[in-house]
N, C-alpha and C. Protein backbone atom coordinates (compact mmCIF):
# COMPACT_ATOMS: atom_id res chain seq x y z
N UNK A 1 -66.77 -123.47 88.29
CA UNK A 1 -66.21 -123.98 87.06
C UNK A 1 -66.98 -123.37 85.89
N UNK A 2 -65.90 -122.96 84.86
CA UNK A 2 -66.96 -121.82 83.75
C UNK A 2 -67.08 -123.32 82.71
N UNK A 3 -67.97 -122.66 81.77
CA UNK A 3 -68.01 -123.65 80.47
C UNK A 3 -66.98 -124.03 79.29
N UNK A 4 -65.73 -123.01 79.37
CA UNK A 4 -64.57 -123.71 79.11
C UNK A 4 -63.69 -124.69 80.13
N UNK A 5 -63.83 -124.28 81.20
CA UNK A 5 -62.97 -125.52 81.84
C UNK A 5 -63.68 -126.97 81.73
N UNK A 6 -65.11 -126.94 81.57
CA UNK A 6 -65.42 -127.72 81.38
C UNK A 6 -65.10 -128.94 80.53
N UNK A 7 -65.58 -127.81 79.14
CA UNK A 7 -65.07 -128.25 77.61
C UNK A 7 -63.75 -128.92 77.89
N UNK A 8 -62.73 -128.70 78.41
CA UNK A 8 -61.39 -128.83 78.57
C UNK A 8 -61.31 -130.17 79.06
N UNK A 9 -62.02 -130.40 80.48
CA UNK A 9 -62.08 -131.63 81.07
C UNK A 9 -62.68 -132.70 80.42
N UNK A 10 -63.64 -132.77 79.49
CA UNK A 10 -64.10 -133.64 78.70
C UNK A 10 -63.19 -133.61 77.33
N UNK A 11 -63.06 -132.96 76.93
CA UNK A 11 -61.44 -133.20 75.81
C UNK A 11 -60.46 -134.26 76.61
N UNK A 12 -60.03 -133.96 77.76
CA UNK A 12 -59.15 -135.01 78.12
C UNK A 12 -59.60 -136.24 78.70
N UNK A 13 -60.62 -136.28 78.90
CA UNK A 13 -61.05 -137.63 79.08
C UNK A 13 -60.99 -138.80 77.45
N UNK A 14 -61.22 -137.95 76.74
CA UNK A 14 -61.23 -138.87 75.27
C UNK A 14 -59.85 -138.66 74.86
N UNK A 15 -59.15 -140.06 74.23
CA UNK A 15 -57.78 -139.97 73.74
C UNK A 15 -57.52 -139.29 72.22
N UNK A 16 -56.98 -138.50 71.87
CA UNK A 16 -57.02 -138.14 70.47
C UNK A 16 -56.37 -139.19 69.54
N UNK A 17 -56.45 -139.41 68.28
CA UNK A 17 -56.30 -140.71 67.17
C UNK A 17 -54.71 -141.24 68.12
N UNK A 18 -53.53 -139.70 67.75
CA UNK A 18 -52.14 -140.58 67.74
C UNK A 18 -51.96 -140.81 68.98
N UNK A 19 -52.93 -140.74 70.28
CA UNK A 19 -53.18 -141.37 71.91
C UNK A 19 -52.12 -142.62 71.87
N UNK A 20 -51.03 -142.69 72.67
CA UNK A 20 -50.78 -144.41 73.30
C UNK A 20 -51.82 -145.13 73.74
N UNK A 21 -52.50 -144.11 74.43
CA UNK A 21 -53.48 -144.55 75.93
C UNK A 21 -52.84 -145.06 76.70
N UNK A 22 -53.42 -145.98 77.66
CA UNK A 22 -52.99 -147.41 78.45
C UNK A 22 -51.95 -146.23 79.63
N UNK A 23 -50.69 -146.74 79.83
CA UNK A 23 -50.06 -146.11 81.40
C UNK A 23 -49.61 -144.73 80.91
N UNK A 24 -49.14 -144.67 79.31
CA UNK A 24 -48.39 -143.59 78.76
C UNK A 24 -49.16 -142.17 79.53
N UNK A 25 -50.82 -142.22 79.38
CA UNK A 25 -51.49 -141.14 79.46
C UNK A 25 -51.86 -141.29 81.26
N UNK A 26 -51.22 -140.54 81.57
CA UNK A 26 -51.24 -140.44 83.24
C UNK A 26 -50.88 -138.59 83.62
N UNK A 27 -51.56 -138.56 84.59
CA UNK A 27 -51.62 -136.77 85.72
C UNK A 27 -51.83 -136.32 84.45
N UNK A 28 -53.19 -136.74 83.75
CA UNK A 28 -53.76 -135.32 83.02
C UNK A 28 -53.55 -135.27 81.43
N UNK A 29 -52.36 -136.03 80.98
CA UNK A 29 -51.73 -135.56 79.72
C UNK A 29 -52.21 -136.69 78.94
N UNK A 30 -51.83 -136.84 77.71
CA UNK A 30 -52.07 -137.70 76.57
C UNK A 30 -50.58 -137.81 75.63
N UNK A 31 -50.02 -138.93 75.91
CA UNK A 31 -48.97 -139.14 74.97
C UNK A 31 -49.01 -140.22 74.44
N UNK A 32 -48.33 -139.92 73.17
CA UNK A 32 -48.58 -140.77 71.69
C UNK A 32 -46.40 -141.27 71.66
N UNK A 33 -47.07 -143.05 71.45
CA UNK A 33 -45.60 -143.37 71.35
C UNK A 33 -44.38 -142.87 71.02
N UNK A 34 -43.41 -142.96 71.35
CA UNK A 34 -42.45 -142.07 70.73
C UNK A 34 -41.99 -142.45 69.79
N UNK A 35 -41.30 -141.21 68.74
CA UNK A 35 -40.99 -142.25 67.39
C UNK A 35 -38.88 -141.87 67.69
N UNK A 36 -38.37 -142.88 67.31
CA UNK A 36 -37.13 -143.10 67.64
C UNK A 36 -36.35 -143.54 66.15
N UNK A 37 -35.19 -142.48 66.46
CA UNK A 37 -34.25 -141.54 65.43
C UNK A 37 -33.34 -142.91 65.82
N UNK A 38 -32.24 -143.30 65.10
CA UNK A 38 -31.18 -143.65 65.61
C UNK A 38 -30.14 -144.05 65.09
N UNK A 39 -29.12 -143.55 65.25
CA UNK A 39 -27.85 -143.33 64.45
C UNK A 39 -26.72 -144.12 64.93
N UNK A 40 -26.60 -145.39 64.49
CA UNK A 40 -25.85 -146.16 65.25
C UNK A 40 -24.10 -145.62 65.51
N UNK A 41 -23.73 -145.82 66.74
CA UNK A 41 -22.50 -144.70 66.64
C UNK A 41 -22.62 -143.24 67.19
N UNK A 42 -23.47 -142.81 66.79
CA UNK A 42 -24.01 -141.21 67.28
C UNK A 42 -24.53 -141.44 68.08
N UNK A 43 -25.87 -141.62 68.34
CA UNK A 43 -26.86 -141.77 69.51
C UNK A 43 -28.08 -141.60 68.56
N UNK A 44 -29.15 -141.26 69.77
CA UNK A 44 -30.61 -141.52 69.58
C UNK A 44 -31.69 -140.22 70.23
N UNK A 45 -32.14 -140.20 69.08
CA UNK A 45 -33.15 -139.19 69.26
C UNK A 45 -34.50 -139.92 69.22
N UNK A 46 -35.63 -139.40 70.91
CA UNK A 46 -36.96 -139.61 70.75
C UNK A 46 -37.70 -138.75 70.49
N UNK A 47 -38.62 -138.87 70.07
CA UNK A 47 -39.79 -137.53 69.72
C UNK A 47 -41.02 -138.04 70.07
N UNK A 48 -41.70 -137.32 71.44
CA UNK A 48 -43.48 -137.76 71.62
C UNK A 48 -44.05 -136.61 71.69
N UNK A 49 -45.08 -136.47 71.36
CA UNK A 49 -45.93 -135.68 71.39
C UNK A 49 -46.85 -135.93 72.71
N UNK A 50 -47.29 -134.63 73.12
CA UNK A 50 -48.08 -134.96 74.65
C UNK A 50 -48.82 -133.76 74.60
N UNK A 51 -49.98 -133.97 74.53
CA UNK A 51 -51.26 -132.89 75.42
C UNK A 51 -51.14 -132.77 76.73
N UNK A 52 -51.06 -131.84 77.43
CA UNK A 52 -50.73 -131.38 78.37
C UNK A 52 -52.30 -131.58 79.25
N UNK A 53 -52.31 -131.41 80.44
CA UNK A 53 -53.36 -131.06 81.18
C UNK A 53 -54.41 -129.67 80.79
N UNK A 54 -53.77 -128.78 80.32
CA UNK A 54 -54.75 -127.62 79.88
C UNK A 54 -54.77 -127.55 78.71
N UNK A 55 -54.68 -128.93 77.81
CA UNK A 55 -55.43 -128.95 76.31
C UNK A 55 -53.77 -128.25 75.51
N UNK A 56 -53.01 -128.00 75.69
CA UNK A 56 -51.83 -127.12 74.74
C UNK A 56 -50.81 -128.63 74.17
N UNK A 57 -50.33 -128.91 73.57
CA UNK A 57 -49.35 -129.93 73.13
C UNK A 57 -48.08 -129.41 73.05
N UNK A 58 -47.13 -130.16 73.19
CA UNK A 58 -46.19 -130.18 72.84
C UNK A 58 -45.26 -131.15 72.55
N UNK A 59 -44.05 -131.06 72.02
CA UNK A 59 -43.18 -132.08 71.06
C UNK A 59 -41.93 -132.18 72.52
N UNK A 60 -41.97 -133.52 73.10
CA UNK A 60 -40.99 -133.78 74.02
C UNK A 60 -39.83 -134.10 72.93
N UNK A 61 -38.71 -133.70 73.56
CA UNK A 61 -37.31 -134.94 72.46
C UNK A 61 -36.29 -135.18 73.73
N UNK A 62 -36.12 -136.46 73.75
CA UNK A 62 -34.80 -137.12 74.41
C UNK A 62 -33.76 -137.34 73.51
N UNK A 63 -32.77 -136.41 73.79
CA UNK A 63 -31.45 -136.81 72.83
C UNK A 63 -30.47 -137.44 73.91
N UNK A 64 -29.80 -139.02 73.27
CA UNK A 64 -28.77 -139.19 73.36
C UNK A 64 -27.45 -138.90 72.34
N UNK A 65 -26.62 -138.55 72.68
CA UNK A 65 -25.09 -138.61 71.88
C UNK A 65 -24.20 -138.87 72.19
N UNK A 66 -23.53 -140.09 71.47
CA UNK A 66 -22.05 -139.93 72.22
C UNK A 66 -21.00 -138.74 72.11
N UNK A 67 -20.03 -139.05 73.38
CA UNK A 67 -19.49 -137.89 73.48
C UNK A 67 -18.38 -138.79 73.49
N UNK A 68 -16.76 -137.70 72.75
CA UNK A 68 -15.72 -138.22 72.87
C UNK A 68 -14.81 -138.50 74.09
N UNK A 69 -14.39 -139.17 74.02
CA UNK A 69 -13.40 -139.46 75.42
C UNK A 69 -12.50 -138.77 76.02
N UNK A 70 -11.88 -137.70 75.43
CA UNK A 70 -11.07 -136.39 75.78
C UNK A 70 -11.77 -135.64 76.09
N UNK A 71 -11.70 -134.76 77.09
CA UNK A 71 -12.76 -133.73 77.85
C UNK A 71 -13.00 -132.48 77.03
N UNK A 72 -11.53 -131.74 76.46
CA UNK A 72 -11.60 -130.98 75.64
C UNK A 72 -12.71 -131.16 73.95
N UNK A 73 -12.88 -132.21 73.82
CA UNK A 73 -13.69 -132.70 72.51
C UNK A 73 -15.22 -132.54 72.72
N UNK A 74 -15.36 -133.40 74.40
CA UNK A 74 -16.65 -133.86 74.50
C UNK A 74 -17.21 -132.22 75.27
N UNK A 75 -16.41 -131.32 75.52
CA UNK A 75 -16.87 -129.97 75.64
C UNK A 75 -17.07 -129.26 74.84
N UNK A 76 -16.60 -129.56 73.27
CA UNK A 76 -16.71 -128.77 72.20
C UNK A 76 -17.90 -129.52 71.33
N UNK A 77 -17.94 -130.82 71.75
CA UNK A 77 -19.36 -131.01 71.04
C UNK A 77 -20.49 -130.72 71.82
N UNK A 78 -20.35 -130.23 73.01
CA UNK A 78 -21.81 -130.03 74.20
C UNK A 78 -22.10 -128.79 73.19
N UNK A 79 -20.96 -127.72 73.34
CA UNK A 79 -21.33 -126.26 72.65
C UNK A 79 -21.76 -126.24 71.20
N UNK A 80 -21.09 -127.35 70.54
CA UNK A 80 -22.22 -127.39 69.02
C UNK A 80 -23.41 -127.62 69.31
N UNK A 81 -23.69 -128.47 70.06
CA UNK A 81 -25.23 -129.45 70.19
C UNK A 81 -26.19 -128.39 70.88
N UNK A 82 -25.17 -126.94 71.51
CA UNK A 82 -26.29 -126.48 72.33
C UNK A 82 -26.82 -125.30 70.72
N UNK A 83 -25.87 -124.95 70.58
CA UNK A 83 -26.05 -123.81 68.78
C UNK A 83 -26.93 -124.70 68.45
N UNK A 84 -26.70 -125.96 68.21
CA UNK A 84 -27.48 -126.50 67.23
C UNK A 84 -28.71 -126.96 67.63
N UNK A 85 -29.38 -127.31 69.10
CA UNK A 85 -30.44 -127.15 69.58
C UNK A 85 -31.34 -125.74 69.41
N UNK A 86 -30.82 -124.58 69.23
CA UNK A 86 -30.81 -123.21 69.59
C UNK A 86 -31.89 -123.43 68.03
N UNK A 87 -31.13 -123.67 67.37
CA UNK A 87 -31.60 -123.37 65.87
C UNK A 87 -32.48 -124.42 65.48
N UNK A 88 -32.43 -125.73 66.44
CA UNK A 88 -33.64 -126.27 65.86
C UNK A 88 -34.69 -126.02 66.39
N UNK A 89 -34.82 -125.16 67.89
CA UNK A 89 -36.12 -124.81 68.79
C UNK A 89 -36.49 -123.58 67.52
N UNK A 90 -35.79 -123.14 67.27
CA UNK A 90 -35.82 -121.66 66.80
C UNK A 90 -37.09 -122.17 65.42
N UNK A 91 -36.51 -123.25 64.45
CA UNK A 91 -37.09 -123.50 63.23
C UNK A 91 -38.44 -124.22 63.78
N UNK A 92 -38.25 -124.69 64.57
CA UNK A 92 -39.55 -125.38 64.96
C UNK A 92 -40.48 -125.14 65.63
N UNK A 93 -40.56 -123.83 66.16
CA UNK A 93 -41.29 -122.95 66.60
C UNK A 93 -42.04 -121.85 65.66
N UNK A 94 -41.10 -121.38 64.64
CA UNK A 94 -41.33 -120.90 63.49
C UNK A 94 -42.77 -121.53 62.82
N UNK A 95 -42.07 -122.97 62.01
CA UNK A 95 -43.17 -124.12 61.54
C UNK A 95 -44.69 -123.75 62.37
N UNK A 96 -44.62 -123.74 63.40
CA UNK A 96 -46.30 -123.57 63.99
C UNK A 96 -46.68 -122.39 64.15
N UNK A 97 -46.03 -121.61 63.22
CA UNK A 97 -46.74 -119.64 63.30
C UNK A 97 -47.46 -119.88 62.47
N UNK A 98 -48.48 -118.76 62.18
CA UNK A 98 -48.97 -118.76 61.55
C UNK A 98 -48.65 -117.93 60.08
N UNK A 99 -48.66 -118.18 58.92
CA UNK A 99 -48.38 -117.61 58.05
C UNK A 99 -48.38 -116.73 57.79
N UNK A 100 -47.59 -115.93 57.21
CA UNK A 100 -47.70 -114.60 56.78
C UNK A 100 -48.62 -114.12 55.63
N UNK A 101 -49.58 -113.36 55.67
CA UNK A 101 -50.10 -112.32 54.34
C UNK A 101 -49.65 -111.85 54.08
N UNK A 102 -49.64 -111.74 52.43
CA UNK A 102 -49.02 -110.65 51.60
C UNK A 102 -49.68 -108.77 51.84
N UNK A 103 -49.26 -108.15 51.90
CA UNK A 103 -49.44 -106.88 52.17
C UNK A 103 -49.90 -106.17 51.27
């Protein structure tokens, strides 16, 4: 074991501030309550944040939506929701680059 894996293993032993703790943080990870979207009629969006086992985080989301009752509808809103997933991974991946310098 080198002296970063170390470092690593003692990082996850301590909960960071937005920690649930308690059962949330189980096999390694650290997750912080989820915060919940909800659009009565539409559905519901969760968002948690979770440290992973090798120290990296990331932003979980559970989307519910309703879907319409005609097959043809509730297939044409899967294909918006997937565009429109597309573009929100896209922007929100962006957000955590690092900035650009001027040249």
């Amino acid at each position: 074991m080198n002296a970063r894996t170390v470092r690593r293993s003692v990082a996850l032993d301590r909960h960071p501030g937005w920690c649930a703790a308690g059962h949330r943080c189980n096999l390694g990870e650290h997750r912080a309550d989820p915060l919940a979207v909800d659009i009565p009629g539409y559905g519901r969006a969760l968002l948690t944040r979770v440290r992973g086992r090798d120290g990296r985080e990331h932003a979980e989301v559970t989307l519910t939506v309703a879907l319409a009752d005609a097959e043809p509808h509730a297939r044409a809103q899967l294909l918006t929701l997937a565009a429109d997933l597309h573009t929100v991974l896209r922007r929100a991946t962006r957000a955590g680059a690092a900035p650009r310098t001027a040249a």
